[in-house]
Protein backbone atom coordinates (compact mmCIF):
# COMPACT_ATOMS: atom_id res chain seq x y z
CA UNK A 1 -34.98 -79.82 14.61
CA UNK A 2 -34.88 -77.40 17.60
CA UNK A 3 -37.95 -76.60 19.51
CA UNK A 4 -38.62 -73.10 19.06
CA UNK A 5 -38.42 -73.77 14.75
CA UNK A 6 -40.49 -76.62 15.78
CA UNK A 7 -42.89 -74.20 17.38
CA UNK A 8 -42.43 -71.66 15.07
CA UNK A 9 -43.73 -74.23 12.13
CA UNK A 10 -46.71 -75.36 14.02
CA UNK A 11 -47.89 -71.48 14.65
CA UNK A 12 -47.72 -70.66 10.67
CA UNK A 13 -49.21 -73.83 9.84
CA UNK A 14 -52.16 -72.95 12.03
CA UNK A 15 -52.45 -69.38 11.08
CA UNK A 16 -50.36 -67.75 13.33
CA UNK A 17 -48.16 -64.71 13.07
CA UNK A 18 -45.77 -62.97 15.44
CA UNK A 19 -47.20 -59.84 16.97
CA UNK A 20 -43.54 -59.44 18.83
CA UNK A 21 -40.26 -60.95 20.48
CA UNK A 22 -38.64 -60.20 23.14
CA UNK A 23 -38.08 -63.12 26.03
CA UNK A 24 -41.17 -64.54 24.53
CA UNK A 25 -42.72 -64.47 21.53
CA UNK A 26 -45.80 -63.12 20.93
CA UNK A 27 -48.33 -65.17 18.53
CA UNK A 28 -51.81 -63.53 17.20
CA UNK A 29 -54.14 -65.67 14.93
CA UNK A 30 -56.53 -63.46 12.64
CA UNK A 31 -59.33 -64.48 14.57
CA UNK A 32 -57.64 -61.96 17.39
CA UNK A 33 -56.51 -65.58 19.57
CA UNK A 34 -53.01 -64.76 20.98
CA UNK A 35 -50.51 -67.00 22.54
CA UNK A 36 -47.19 -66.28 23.98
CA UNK A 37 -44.68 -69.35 23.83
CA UNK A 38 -41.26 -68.97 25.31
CA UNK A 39 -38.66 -67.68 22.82
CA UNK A 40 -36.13 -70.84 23.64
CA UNK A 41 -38.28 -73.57 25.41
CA UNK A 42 -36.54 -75.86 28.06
CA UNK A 43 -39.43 -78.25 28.27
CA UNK A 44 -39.77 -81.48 26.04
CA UNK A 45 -43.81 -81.56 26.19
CA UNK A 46 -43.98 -77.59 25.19
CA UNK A 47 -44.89 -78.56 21.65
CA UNK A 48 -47.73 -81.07 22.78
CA UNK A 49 -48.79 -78.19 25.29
CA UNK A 50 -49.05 -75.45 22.67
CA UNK A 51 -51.16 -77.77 20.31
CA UNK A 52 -53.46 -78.68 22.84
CA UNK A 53 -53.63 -74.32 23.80
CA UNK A 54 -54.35 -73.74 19.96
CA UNK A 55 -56.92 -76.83 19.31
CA UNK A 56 -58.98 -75.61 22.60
CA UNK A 57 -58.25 -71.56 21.88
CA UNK A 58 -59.44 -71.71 18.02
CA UNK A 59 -62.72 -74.20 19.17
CA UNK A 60 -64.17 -71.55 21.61
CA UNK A 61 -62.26 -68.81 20.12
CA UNK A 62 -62.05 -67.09 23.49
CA UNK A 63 -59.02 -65.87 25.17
CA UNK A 64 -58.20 -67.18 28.77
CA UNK A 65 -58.16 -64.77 31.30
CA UNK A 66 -61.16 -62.40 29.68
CA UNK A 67 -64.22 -62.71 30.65
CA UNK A 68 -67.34 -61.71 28.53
């Protein structure tokens, strides 16, 4: 299986939608979390990266980069 289907599972599995594509693809949970993955990923660990992103973005349920 490629990696961006493999991606693409793992975001619906967890909730995930796409908000948009264009050179990346744009992922928003319900809970407002987004997460942009790379729309053909070069990098073997990308899917261990992107679980690890979702596990810590849906525990604190904050987005990286705001600041409350």
């Amino acid at each position: 299986m490629r990696r961006s289907s493999e991606i693409a599972k793992l975001m619906k599995n967890n909730g995930f939608f796409i908000l948009r594509k264009n050179n990346h693809i744009v992922w928003r949970h319900p809970t407002s979390v987004t997460i942009t993955t790379s729309l053909t990923p070069s990098c073997k660990f990308t899917l261990h990266k992107i679980k690890r992103k979702i596990r810590l973005l849906l525990q604190s349920g904050v987005q990286p980069g705001v600041q409350k």
